[in-house]
Protein backbone atom coordinates (compact mmCIF):
# COMPACT_ATOMS: atom_id res chain seq x y z
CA UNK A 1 -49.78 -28.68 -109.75
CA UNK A 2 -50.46 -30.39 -106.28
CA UNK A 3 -53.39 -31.90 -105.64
CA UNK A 4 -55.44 -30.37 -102.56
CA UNK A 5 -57.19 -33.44 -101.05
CA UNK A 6 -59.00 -33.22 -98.07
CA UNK A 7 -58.02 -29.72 -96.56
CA UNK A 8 -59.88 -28.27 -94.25
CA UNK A 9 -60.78 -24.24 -93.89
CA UNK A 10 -63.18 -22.88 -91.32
CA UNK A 11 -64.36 -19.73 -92.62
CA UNK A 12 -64.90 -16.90 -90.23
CA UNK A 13 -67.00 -13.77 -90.62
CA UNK A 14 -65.29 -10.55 -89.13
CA UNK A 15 -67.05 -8.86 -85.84
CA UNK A 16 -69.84 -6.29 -86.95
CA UNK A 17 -68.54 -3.35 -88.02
CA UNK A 18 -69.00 0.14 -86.43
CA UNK A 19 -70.93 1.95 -88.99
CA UNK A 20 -70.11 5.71 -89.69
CA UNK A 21 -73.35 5.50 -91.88
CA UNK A 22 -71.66 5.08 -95.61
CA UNK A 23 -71.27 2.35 -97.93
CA UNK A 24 -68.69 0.04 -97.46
CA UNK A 25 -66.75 -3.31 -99.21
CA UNK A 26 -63.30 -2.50 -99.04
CA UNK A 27 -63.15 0.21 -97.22
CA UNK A 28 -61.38 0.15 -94.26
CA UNK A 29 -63.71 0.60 -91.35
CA UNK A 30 -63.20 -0.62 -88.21
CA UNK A 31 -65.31 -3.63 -86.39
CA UNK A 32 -66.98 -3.48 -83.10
CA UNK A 33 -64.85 -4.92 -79.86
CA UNK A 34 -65.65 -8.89 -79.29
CA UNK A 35 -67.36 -9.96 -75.89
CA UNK A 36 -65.51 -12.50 -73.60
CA UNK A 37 -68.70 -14.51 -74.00
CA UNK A 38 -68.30 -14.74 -78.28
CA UNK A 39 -64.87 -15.52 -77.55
CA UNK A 40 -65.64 -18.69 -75.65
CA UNK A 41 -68.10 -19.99 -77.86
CA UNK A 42 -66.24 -19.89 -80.91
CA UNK A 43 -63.46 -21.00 -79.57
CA UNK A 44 -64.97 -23.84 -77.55
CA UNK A 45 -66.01 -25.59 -80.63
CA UNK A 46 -62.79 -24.72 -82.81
CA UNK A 47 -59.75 -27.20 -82.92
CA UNK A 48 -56.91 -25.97 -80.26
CA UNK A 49 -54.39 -26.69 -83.50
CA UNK A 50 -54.48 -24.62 -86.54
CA UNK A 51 -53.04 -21.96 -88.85
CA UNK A 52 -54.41 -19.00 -89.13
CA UNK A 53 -54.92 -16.70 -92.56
CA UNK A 54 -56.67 -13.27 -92.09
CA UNK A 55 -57.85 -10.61 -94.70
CA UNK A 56 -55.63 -7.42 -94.21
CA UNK A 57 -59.10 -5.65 -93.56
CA UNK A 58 -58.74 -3.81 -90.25
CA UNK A 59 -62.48 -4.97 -89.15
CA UNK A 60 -60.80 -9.00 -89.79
CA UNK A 61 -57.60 -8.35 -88.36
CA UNK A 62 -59.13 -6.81 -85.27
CA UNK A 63 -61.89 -9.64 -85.16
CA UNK A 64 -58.09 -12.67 -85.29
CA UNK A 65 -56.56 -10.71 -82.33
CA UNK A 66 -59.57 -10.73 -80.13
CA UNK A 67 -60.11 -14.33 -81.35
CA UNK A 68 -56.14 -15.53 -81.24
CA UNK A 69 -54.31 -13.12 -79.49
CA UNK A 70 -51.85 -15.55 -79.25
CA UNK A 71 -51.42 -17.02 -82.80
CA UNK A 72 -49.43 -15.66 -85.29
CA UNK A 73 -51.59 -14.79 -88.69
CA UNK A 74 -50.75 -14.63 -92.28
CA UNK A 75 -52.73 -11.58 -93.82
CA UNK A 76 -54.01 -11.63 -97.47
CA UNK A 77 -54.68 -8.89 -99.14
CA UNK A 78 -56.64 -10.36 -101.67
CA UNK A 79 -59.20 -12.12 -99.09
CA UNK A 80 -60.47 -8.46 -98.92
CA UNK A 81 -64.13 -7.46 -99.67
CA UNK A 82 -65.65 -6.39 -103.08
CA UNK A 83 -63.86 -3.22 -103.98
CA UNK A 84 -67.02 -1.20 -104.97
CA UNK A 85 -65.09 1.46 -106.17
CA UNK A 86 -67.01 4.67 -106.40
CA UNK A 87 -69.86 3.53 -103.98
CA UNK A 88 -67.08 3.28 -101.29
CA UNK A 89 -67.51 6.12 -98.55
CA UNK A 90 -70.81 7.15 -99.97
CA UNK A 91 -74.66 7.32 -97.96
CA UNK A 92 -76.17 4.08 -98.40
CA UNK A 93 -79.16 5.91 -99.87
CA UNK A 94 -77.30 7.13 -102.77
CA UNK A 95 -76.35 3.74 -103.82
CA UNK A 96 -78.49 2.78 -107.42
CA UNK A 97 -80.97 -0.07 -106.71
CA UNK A 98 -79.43 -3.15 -108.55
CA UNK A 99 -82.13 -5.10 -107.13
CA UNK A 100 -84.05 -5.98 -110.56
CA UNK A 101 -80.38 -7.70 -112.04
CA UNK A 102 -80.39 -11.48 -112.59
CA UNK A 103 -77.84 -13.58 -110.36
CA UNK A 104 -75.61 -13.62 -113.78
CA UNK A 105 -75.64 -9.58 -114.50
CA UNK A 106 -74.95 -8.62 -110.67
CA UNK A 107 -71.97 -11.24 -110.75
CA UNK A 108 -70.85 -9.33 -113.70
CA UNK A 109 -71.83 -5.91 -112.61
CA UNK A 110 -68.82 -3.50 -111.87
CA UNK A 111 -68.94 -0.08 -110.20
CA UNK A 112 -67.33 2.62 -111.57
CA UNK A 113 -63.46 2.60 -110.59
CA UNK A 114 -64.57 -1.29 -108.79
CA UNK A 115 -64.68 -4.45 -109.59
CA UNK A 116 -67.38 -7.30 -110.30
CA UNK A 117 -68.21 -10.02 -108.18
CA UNK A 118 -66.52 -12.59 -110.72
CA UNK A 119 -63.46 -10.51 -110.31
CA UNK A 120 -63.57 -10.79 -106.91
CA UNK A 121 -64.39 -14.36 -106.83
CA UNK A 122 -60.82 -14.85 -109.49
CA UNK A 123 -58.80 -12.70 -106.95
CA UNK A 124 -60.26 -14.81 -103.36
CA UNK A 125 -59.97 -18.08 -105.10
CA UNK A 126 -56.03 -17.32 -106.24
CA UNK A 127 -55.09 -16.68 -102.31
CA UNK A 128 -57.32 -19.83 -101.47
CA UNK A 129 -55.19 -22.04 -103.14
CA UNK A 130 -52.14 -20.10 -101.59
CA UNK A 131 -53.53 -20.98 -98.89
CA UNK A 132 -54.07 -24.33 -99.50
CA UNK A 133 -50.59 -24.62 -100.42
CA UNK A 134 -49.82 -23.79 -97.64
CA UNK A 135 -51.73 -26.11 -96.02
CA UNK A 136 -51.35 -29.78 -94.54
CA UNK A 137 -54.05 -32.43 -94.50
CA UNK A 138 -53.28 -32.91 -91.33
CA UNK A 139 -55.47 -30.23 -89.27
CA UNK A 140 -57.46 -27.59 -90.36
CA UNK A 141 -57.08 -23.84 -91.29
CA UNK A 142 -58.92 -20.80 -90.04
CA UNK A 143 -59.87 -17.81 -92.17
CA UNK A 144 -61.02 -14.70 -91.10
CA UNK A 145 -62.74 -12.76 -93.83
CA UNK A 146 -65.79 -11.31 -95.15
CA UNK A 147 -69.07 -12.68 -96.24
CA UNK A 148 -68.24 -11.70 -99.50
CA UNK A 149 -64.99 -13.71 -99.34
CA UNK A 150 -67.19 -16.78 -98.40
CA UNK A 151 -69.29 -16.12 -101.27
CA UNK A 152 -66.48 -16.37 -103.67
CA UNK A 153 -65.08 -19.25 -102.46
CA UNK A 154 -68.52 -21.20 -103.04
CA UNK A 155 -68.87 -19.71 -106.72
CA UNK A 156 -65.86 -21.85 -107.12
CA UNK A 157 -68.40 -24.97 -106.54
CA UNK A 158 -71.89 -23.26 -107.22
CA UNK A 159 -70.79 -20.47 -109.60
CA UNK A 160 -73.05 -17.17 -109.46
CA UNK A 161 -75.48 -19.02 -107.12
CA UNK A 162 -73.21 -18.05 -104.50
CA UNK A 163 -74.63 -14.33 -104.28
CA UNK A 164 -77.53 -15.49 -102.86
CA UNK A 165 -75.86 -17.02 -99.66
CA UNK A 166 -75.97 -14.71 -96.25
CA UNK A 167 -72.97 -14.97 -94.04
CA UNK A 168 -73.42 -13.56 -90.63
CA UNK A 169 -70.95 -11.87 -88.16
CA UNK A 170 -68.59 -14.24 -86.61
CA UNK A 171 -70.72 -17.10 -88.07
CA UNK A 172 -68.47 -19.90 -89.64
CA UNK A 173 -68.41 -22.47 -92.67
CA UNK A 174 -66.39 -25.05 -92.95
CA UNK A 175 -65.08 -26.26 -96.61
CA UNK A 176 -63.21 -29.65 -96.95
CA UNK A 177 -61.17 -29.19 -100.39
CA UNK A 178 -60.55 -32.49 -102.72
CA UNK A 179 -58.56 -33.03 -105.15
CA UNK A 180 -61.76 -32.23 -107.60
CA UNK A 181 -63.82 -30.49 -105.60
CA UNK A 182 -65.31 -28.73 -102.53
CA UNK A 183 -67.67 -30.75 -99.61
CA UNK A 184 -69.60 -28.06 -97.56
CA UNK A 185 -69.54 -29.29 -94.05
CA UNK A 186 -71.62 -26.41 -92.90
CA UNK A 187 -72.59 -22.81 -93.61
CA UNK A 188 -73.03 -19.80 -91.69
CA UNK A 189 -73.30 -21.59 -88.41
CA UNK A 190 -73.88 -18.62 -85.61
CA UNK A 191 -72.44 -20.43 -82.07
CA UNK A 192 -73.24 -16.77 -80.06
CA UNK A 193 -75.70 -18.03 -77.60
């Protein structure tokens, strides 16, 4: 196997989403329309080079096109949110309270019909290093994705740690890969002044 050293991804959480009130992780629901001002910003402080890797999640998709109307995506559909299976489409209110589970039981907890967050974490981390195939040393990447996406990614270095991490809309984190290991550069950094 190649080795991955010093490969850069900026992570970027999608736009808010336009809530129709129900539960949602990968359920396709749209995001809200970007503002010319978040445009600048996160552009202004993002390298004019780079390829560009999107979750096939209509609220990330939407977010690359406001962002990059211009550059030409690969989409991934494992970079997609926890599938929470029967919670999906459902009142928030009805979801159970899993607030009382240690970091290790929620990382292994699965929805009926879903999947756990270590599941997740095995699918993300596959397309990562697709991705990082993919990928030259030269300049960085850009990934639009969920916060949940981010999360797995940093299991990879902190394990179930990583579910207590907040990632905010269109905030970004940027990961340098090595060869044997991961180098946080920053987290959730919000540039929307």
């Amino acid at each position: 196997m190649q080795t991955n050293l010093g490969k850069k991804l900026i992570f970027i959480r999608h736009a808010p989403v336009v809530s129709d009130g129900l539960f949602y992780g990968s359920r396709d629901i749209q995001c809200r329309n970007l503002t010319v001002a978040e445009v600048e910003n996160i552009r202004e402080i993002l390298p004019a080079e780079f390829k560009l890797f999107v979750s096939s999640a209509a609220r990330c998709v939407k977010t690359a096109n406001y962002l990059f109307p211009r550059v030409r995506s690969l989409q991934f559909d494992a970079l997609r949110e926890q599938d929470f299976g029967s919670w999906e489409g459902v009142p928030f209110e009805k979801i159970p309270n899993i607030g009382s589970l240690s970091l290790e039981e929620l990382a292994e907890y699965r929805p009926v019909k879903g999947e756990s967050f270590n599941e997740m974490s095995k699918r993300v981390n596959v397309a990562i290093d697709e991705i990082l195939e993919k990928t030259d040393s030269e300049g960085p990447s850009i990934v639009i994705a969920h916060a949940g996406t981010i999360r797995a990614v940093l299991s990879k270095l902190i394990g179930k740690s990583a579910l207590s991490f907040q990632f905010d809309n269109l905030s970004l984190s940027e990961l340098i890969f090595l060869n044997d290991g991961i180098v946080i550069n920053y987290l959730n950094r919000r540039v929307i002044r």
